[in-house]
C-alpha atoms as a PDB file:
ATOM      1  CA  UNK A   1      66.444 -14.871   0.918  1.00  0.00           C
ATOM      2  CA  UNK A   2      67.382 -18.653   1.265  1.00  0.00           C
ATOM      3  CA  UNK A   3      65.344 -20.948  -0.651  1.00  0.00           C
ATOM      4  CA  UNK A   4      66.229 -24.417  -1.316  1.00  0.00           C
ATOM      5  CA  UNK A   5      66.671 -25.214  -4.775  1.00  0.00           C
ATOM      6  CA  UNK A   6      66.641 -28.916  -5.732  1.00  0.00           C
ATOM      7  CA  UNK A   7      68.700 -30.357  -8.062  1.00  0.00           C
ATOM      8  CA  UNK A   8      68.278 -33.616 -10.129  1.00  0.00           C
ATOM      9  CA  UNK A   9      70.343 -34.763 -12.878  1.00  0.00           C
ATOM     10  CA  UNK A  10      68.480 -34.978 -16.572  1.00  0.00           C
ATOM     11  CA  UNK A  11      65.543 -36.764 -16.870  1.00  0.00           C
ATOM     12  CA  UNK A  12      65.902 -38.450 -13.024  1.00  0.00           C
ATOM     13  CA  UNK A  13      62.055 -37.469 -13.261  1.00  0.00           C
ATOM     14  CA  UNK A  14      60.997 -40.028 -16.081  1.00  0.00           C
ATOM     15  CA  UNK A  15      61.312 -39.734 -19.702  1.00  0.00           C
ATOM     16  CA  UNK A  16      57.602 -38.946 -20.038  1.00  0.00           C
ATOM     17  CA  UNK A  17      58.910 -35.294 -18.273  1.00  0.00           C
ATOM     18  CA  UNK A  18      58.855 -31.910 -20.022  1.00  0.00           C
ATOM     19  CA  UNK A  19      62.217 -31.075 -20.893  1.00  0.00           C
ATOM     20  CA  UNK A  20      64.073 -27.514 -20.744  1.00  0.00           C
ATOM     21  CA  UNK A  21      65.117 -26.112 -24.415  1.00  0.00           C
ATOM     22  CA  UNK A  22      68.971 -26.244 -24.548  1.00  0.00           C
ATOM     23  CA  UNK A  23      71.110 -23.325 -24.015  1.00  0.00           C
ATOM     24  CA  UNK A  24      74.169 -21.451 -24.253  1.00  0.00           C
ATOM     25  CA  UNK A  25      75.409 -21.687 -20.269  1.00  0.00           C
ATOM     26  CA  UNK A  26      75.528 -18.128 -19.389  1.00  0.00           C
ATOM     27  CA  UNK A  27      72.205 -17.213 -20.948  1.00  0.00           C
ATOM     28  CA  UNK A  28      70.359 -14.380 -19.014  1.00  0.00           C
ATOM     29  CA  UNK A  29      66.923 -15.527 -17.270  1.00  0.00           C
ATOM     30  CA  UNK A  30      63.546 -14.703 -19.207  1.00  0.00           C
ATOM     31  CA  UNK A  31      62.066 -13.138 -15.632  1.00  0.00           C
ATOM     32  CA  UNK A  32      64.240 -12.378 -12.369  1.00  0.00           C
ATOM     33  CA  UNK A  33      62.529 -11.292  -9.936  1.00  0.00           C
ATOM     34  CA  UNK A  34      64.561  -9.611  -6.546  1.00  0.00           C
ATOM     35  CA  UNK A  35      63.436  -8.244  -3.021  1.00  0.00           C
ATOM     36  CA  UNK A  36      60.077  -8.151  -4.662  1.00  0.00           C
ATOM     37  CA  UNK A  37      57.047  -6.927  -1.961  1.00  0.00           C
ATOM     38  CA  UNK A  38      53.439  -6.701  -2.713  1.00  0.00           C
ATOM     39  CA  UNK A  39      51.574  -4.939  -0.274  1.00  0.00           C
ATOM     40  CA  UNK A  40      47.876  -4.130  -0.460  1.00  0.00           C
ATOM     41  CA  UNK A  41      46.254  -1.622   1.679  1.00  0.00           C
ATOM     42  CA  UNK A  42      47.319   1.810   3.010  1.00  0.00           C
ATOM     43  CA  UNK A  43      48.461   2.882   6.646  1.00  0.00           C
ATOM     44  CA  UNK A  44      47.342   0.862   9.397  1.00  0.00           C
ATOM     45  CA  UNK A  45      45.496  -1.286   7.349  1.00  0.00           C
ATOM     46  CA  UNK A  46      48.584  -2.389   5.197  1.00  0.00           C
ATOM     47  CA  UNK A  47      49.229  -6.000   4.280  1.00  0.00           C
ATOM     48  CA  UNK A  48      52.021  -7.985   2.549  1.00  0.00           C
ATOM     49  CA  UNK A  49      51.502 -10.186   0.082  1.00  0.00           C
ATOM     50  CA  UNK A  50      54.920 -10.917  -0.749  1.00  0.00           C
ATOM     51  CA  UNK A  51      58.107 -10.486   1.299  1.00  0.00           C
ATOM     52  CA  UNK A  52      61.444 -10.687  -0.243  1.00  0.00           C
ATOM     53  CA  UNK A  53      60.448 -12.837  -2.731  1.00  0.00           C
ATOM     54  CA  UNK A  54      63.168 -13.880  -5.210  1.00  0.00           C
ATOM     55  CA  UNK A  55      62.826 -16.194  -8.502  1.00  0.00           C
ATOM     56  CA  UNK A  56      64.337 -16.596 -12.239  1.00  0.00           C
ATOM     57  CA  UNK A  57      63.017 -18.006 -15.075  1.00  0.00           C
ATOM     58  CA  UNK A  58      65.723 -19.512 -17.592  1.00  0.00           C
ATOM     59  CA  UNK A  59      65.084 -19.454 -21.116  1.00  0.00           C
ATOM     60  CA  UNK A  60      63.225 -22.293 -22.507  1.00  0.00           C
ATOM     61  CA  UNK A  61      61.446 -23.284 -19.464  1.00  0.00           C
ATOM     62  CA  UNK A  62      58.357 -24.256 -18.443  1.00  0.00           C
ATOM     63  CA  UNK A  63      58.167 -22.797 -14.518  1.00  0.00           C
ATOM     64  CA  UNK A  64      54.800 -23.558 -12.634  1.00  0.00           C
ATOM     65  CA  UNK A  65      53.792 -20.856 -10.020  1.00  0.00           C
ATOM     66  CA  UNK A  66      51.586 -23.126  -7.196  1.00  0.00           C
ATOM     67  CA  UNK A  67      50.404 -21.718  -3.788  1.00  0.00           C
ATOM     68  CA  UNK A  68      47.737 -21.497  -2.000  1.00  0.00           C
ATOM     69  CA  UNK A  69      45.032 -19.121  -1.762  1.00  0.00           C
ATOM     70  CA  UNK A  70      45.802 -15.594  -1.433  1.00  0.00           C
ATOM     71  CA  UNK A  71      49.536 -16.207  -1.773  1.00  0.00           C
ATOM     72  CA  UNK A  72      49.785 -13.520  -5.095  1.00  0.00           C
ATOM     73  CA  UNK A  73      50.214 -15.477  -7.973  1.00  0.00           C
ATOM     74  CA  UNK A  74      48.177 -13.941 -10.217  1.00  0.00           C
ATOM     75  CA  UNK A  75      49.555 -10.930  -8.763  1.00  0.00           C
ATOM     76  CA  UNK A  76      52.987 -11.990  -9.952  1.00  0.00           C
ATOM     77  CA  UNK A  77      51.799 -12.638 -13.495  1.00  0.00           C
ATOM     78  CA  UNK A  78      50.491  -8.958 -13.506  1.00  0.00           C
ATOM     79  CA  UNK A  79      53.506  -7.464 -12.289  1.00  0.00           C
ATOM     80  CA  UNK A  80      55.546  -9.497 -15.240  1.00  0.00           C
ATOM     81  CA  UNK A  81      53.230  -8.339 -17.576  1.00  0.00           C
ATOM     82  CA  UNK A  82      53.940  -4.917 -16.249  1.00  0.00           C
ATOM     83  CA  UNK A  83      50.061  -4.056 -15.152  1.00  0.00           C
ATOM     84  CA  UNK A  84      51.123  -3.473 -11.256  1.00  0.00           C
ATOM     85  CA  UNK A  85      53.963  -2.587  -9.526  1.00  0.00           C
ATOM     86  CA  UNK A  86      55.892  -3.822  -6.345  1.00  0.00           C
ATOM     87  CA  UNK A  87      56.334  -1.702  -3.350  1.00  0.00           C
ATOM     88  CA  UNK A  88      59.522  -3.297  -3.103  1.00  0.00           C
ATOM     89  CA  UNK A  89      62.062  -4.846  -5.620  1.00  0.00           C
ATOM     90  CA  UNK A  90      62.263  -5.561  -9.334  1.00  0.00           C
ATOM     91  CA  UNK A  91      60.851  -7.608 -11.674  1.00  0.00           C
ATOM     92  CA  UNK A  92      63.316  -7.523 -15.128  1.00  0.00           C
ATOM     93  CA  UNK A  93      61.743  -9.257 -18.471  1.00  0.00           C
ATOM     94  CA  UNK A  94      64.066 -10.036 -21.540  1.00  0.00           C
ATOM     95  CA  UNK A  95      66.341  -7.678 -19.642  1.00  0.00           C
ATOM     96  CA  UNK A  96      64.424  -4.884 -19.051  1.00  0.00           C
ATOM     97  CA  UNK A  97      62.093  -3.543 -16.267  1.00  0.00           C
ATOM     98  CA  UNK A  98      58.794  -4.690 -16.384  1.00  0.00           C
ATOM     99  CA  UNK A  99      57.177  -1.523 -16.129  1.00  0.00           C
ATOM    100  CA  UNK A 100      58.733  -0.197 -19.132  1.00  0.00           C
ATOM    101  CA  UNK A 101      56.380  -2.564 -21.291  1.00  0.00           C
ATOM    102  CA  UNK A 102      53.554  -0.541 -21.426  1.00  0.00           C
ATOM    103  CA  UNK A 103      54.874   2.091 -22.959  1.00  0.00           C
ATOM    104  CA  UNK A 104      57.076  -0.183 -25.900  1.00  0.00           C
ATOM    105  CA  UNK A 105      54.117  -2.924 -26.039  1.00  0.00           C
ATOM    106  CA  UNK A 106      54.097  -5.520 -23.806  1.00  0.00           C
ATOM    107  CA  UNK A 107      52.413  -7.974 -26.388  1.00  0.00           C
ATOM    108  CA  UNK A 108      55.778  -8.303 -28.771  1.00  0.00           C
ATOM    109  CA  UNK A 109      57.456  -9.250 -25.732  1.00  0.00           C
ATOM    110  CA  UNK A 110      54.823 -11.521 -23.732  1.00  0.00           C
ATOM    111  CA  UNK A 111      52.015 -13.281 -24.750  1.00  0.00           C
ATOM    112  CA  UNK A 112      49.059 -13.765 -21.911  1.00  0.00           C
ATOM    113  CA  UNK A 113      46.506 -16.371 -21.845  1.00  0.00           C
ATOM    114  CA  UNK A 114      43.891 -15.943 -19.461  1.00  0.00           C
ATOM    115  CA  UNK A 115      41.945 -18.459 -17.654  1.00  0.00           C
ATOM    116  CA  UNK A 116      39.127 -17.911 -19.532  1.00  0.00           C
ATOM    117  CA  UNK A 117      40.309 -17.027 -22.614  1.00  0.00           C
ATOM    118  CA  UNK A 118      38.667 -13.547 -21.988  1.00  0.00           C
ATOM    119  CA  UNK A 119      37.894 -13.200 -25.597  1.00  0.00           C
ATOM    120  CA  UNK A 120      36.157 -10.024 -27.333  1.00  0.00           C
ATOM    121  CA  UNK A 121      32.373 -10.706 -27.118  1.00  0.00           C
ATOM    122  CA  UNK A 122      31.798  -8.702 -30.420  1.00  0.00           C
ATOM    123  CA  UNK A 123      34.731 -10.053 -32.492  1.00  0.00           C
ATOM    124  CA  UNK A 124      34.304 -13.281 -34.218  1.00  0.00           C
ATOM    125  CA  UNK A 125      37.921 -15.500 -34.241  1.00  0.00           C
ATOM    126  CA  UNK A 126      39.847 -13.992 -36.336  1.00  0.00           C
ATOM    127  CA  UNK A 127      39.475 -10.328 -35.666  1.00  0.00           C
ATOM    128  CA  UNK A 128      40.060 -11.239 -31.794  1.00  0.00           C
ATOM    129  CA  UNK A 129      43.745 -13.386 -33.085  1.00  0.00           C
ATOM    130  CA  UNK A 130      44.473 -10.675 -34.978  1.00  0.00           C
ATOM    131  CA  UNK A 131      43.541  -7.436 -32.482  1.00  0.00           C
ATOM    132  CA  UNK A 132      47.136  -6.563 -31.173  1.00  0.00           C
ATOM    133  CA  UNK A 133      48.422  -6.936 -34.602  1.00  0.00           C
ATOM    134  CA  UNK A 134      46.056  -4.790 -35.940  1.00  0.00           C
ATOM    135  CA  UNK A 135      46.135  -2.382 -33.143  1.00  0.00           C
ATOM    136  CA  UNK A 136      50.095  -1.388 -34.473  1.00  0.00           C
ATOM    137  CA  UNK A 137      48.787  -0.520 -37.428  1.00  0.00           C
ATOM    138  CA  UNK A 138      51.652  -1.466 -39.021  1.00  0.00           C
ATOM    139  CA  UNK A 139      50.937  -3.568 -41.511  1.00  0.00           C
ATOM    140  CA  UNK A 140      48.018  -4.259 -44.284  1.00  0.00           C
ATOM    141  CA  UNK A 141      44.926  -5.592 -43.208  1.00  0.00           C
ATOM    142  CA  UNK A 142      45.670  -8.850 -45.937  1.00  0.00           C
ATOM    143  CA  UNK A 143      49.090  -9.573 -44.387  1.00  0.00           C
ATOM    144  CA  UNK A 144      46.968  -9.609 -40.631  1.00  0.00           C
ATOM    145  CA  UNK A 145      44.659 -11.400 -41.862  1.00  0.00           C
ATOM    146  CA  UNK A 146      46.740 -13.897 -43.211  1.00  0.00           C
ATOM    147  CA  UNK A 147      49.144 -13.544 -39.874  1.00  0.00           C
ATOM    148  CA  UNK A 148      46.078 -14.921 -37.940  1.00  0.00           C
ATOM    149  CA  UNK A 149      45.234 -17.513 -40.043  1.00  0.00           C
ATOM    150  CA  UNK A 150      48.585 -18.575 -40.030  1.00  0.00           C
ATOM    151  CA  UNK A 151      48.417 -18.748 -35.977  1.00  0.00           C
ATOM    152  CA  UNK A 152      44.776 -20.471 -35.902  1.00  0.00           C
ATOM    153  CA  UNK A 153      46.478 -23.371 -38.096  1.00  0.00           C
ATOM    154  CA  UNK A 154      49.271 -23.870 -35.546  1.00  0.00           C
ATOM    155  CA  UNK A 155      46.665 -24.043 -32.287  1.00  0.00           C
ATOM    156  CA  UNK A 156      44.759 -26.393 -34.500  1.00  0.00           C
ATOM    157  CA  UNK A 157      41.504 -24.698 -35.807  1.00  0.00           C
ATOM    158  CA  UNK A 158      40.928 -24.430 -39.373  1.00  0.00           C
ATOM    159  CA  UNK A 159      40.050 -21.229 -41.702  1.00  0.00           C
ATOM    160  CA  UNK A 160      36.561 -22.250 -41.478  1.00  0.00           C
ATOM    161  CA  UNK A 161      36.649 -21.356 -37.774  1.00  0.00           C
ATOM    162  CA  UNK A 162      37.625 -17.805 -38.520  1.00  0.00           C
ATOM    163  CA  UNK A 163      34.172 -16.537 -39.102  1.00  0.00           C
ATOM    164  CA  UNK A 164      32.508 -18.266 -35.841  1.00  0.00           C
ATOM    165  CA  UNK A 165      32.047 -15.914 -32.708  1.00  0.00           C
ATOM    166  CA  UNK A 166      33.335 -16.713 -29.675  1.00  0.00           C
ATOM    167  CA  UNK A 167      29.412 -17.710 -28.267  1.00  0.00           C
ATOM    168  CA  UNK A 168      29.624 -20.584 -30.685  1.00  0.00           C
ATOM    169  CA  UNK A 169      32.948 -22.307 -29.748  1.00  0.00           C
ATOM    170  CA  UNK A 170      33.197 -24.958 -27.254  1.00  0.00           C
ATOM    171  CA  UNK A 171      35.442 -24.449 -23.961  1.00  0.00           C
ATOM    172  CA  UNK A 172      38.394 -26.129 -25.547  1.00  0.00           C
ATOM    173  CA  UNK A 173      38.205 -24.038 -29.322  1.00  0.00           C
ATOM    174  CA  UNK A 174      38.509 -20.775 -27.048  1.00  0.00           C
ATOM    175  CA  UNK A 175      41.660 -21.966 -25.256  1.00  0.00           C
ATOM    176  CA  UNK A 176      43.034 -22.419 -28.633  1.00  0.00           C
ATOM    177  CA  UNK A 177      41.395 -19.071 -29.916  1.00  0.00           C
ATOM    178  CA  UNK A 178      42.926 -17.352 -26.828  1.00  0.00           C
ATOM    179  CA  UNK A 179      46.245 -19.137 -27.427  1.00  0.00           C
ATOM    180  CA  UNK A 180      46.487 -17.915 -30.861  1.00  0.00           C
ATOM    181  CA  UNK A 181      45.998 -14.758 -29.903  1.00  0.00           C
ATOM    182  CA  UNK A 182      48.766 -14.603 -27.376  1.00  0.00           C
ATOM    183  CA  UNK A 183      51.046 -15.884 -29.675  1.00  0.00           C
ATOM    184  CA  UNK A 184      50.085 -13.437 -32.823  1.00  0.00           C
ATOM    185  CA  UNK A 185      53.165 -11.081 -32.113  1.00  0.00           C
ATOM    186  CA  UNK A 186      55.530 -13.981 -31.790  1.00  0.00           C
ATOM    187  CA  UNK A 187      56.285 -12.855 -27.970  1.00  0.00           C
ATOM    188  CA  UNK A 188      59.388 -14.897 -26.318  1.00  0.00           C
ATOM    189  CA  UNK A 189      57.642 -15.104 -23.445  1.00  0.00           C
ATOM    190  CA  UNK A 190      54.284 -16.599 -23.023  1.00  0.00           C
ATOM    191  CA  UNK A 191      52.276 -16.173 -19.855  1.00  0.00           C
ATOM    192  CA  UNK A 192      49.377 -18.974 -18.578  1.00  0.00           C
ATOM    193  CA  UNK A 193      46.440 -18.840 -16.314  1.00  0.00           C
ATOM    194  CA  UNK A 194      45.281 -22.216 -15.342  1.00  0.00           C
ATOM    195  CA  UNK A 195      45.826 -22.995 -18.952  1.00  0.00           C
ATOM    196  CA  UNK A 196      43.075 -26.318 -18.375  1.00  0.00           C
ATOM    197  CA  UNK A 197      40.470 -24.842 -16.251  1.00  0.00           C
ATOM    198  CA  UNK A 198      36.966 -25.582 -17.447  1.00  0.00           C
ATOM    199  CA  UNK A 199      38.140 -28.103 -19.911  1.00  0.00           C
ATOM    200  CA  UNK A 200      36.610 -32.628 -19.621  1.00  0.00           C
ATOM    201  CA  UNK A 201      40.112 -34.293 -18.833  1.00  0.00           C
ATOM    202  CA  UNK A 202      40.689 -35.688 -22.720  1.00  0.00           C
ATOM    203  CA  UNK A 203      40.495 -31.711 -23.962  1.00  0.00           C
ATOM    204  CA  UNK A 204      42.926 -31.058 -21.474  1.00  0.00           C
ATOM    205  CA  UNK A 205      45.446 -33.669 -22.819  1.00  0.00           C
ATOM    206  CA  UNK A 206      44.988 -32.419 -25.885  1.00  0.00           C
ATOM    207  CA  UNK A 207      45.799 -28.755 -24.784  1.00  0.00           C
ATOM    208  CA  UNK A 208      48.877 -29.932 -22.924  1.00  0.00           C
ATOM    209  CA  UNK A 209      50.555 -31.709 -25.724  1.00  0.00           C
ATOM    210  CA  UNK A 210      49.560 -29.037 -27.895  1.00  0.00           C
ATOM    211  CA  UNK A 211      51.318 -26.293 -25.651  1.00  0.00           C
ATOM    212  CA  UNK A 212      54.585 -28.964 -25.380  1.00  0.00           C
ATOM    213  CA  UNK A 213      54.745 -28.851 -29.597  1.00  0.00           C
ATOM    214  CA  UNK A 214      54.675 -25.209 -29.535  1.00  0.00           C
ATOM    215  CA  UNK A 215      57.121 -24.740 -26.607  1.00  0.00           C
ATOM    216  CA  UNK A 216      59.587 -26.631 -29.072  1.00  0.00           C
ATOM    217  CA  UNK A 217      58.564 -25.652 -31.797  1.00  0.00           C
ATOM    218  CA  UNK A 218      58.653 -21.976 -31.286  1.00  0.00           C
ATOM    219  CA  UNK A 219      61.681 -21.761 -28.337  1.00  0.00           C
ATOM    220  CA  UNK A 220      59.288 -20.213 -25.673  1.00  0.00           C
ATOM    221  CA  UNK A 221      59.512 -19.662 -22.076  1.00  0.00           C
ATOM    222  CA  UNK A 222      56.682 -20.155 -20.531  1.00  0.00           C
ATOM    223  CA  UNK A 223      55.461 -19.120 -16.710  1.00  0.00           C
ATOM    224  CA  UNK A 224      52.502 -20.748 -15.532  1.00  0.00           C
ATOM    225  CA  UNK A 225      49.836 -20.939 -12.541  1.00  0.00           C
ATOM    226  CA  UNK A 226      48.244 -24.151 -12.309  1.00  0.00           C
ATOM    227  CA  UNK A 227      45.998 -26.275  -8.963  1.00  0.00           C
ATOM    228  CA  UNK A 228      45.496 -29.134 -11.853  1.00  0.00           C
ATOM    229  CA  UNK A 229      48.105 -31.559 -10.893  1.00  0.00           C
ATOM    230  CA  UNK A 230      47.874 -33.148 -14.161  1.00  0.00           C
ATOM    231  CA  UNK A 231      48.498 -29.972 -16.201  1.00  0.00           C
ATOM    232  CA  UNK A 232      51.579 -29.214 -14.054  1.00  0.00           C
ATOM    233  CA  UNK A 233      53.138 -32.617 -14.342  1.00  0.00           C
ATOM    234  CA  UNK A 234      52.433 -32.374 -18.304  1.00  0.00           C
ATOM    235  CA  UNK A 235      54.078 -28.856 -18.562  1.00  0.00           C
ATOM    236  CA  UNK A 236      56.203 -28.234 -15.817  1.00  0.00           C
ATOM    237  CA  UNK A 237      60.127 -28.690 -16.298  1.00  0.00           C
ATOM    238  CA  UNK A 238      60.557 -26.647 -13.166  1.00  0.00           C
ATOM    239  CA  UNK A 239      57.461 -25.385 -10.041  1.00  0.00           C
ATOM    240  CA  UNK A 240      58.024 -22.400  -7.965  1.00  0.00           C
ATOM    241  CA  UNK A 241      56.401 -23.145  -4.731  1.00  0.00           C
ATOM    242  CA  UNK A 242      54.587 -19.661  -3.041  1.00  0.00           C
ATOM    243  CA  UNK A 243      54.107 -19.697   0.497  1.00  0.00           C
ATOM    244  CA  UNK A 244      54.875 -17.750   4.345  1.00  0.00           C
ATOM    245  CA  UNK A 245      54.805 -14.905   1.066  1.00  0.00           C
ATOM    246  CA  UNK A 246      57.938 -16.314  -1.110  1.00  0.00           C
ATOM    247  CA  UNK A 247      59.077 -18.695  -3.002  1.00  0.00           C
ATOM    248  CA  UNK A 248      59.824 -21.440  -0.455  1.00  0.00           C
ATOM    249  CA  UNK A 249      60.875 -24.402  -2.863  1.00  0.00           C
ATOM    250  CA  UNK A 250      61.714 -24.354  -6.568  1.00  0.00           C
ATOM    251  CA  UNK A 251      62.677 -27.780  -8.426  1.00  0.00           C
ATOM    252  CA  UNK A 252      61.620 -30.607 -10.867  1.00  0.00           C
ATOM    253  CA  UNK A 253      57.859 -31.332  -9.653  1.00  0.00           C
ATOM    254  CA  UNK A 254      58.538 -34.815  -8.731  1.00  0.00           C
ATOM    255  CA  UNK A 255      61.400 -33.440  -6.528  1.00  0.00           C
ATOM    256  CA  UNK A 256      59.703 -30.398  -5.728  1.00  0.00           C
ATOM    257  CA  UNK A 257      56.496 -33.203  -4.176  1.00  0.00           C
ATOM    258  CA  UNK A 258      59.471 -34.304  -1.359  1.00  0.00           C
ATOM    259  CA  UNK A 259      59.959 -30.820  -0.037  1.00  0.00           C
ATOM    260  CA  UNK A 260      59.089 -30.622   3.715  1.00  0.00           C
ATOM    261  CA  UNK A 261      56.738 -27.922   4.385  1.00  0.00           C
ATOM    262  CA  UNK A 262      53.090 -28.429   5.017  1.00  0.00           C
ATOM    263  CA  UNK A 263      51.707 -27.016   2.149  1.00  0.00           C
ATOM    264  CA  UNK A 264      53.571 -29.277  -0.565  1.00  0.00           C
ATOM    265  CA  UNK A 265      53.008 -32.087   1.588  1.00  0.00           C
ATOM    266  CA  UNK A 266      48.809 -31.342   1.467  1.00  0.00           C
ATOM    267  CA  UNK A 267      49.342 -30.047  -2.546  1.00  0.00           C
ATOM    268  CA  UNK A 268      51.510 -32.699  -3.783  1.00  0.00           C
ATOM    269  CA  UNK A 269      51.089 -35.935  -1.445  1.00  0.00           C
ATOM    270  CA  UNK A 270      46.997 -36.345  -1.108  1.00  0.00           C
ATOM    271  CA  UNK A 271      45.581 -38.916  -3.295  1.00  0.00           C
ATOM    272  CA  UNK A 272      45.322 -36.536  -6.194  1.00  0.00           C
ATOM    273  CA  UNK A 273      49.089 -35.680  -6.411  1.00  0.00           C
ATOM    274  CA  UNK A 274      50.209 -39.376  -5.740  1.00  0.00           C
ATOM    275  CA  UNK A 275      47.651 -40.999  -8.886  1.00  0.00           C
ATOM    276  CA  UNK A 276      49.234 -37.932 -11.386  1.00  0.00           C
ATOM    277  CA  UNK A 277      53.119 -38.609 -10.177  1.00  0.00           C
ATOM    278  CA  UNK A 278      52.977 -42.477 -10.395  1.00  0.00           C
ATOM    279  CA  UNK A 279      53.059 -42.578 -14.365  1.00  0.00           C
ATOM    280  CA  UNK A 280      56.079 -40.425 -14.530  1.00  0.00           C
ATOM    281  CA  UNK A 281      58.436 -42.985 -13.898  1.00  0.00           C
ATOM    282  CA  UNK A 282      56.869 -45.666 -11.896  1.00  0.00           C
ATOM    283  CA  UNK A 283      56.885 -43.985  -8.220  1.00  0.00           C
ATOM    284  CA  UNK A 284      55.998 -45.361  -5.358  1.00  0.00           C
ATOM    285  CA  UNK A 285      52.949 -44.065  -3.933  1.00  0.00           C
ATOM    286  CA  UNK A 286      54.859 -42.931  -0.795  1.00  0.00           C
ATOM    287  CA  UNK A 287      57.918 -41.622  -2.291  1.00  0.00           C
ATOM    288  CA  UNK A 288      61.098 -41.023   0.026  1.00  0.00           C
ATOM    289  CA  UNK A 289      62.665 -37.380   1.251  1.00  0.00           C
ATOM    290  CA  UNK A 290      64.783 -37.015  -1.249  1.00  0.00           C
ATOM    291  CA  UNK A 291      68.062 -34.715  -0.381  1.00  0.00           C
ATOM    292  CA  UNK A 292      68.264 -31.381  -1.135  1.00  0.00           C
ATOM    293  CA  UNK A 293      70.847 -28.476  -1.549  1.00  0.00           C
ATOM    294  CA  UNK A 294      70.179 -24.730  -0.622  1.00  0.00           C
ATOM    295  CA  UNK A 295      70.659 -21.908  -2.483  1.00  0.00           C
ATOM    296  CA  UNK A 296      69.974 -18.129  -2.720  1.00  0.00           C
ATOM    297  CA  UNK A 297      68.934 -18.260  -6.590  1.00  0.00           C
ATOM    298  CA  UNK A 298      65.188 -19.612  -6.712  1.00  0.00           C
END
C-alpha cells in the first residue's frame, strides 16, 4: 500500500503540541496493522470496509483515527481489542496477535474507554473501577479496593465518590469513572472512543489535560477516534486519516490538515478546523501545501 507519511521536524507544530514519549530507536510499534480487510456481508451481498489497510502505532504515542462515516473505525478499535477479526491481514498488539487476547485477558494489556463510559448500571464507582480486577480473582478484596481508590485519585475524584452510582454523576465524573476503570490493570495500551463526546467545552479541557498528565505520567500509548477538532489537536502527536477504505494520510495534525484529498480538506480546512489550528502556533487561516514524502509504513 503507498501512503504518504509526512514528516516534520520536533515541535514544527507549536510548542503548545502533544509530544511523543522518548524512545529507544528500534522500539517495536504498540499496534501494526498489515493487509488488513474488513468485509461485512456474505456472498453476493459482500462489502469491504477496509482494503489493504496498513498502520503502526509507536510506543508513547498519541495516534488519532479520523474518517468519515462508515469508514470502520470503531471497527478497527474492536479488532485491536481482539473482539472481531479481519478477513484479511493482521493486527499484532505488544507483539502478539490480537486475537490471542481473549483468551490471556485483554484488559492487562489494553485499557478501553468507551464513548459513553458504558458503566455498570447496578455498580456504584468503585465496584465498576475495580470489576476486571476483581474478576481475576487474584487478589484480596482490601488490596482491590484500595487498587481502585488508588486509580479514582489519579482521574481526579475523591474517596467520597466511591459510594455514588453511576445515575448520580455528571457527564464529565463518568469519563473519569470510565477512565479509571480502563486503567485499573495498568494496561500499556489504552484505547479511546470520542474521549469528549457529551461533555460543555471547559469539561472537555479539563479531560484533555488530564489524559496528557497521565500519558506522561504513566508511559502509555494511546489510539484514539475523535470528529472534535479540539480534542484531536489537544491529544494527537500523530492522526491516521481513513478513507477510499485505508489509511490515506498519517502525520502531525497540523501537517496532516495540508494533505490533498477531499476529505481532509472538508475535515480539517472548514471554519471549525481553521479556529482550533490557529492557536497552535499562530497559523494562518489559509495555511500553504506543505511538502510531503511517501512511504509504505503508515
Amino acid at each position: 500500500m503507498s501512503t504518504a507519511d509526512i514528516a516534520t521536524p520536533p515541535n514544527a507544530a507549536g510548542s503548545n503540541a502533544p509530544q511523543a514519549l522518548a524512545v529507544p530507536s528500534g522500539t517495536p510499534p504498540v499496534v501494526e496493522v498489515k493487509g488488513l480487510w474488513s468485509v461485512f456481508g456474505k456472498g453476493s451481498e459482500a462489502f469491504a470496509v477496509h482494503q489493504d489497510l496498513e498502520f503502526t502505532v509507536q510506543r508513547g504515542e498519541m495516534l488519532s483515527l479520523v474518517g468519515g462515516s462508515g469508514t470502520g473505525k470503531t471497527v478497527l478499535l474492536r479488532q485491536i481489542l481482539g473482539l472481531a477479526r479481519p478477513a484479511r491481514g493482521t493486527v499484532t498488539v505488544l507483539g502478539r496477535p490480537a486475537s490471542e487476547m481473549g483468551r490471556e485477558g485483554a484488559a492487562s494489556r489494553v485499557g478501553m474507554l468507551f464513548q459513553h463510559g458504558a458503566l455498570f448500571s447496578a455498580f456504584n464507582v468503585l465496584d465498576n473501577v475495580a470489576f476486571a480486577l476483581r474478576e481475576q480473582g487474584t487478589l484480596p478484596d482490601d488490596l482491590v479496593r484500595d487498587a481502585a481508590l488508588v486509580k479514582l485519585q489519579m482521574v481526579g475524584l475523591k474517596p467520597e465518590h466511591a459510594s455514588r452510582m453511576p445515575a448520580d454523576l455528571s457527564g464529565g465524573m463518568v469519563k473519569r469513572v470510565a477512565l479509571a476503570r480502563a486503567l485499573i490493570m495498568d494496561p500499556p495500551l489504552l484505547l479511546l472512543d470520542e474521549p469528549t463526546a457529551g461533555l460543555d467545552p471547559s469539561s472537555a479541557d479539563e479531560f484533555c489535560a488530564l489524559l496528557r498528565e497521565l500519558h506522561a505520567a504513566l508511559g502509555l500509548t494511546m489510539v484514539m477516534v475523535t470528529h472534535d477538532l479540539d480534542t484531536l489537536f489537544a491529544l494527537s502527536t500523530r492522526v491516521a486519516v481513513l478513507a477510499d477504505k485505508k489509511v490515506v494520510v498519517t502525520g502531525p495534525p497540523t501537517e496532516v490538515a495540508r494533505f490533498k484529498h477531499p476529505f481532509v480538506e472538508q475535515f480539517f480546512m472548514g471554519e471549525r478546523g481553521q479556529r482550533a489550528m490557529a492557536p497552535l502556533a499562530g497559523l494562518p487561516e489559509q495555511p500553504p501545501a506543505a511538502p510531503m514524502q511517501t512511504s509504505k509504513d503508515a
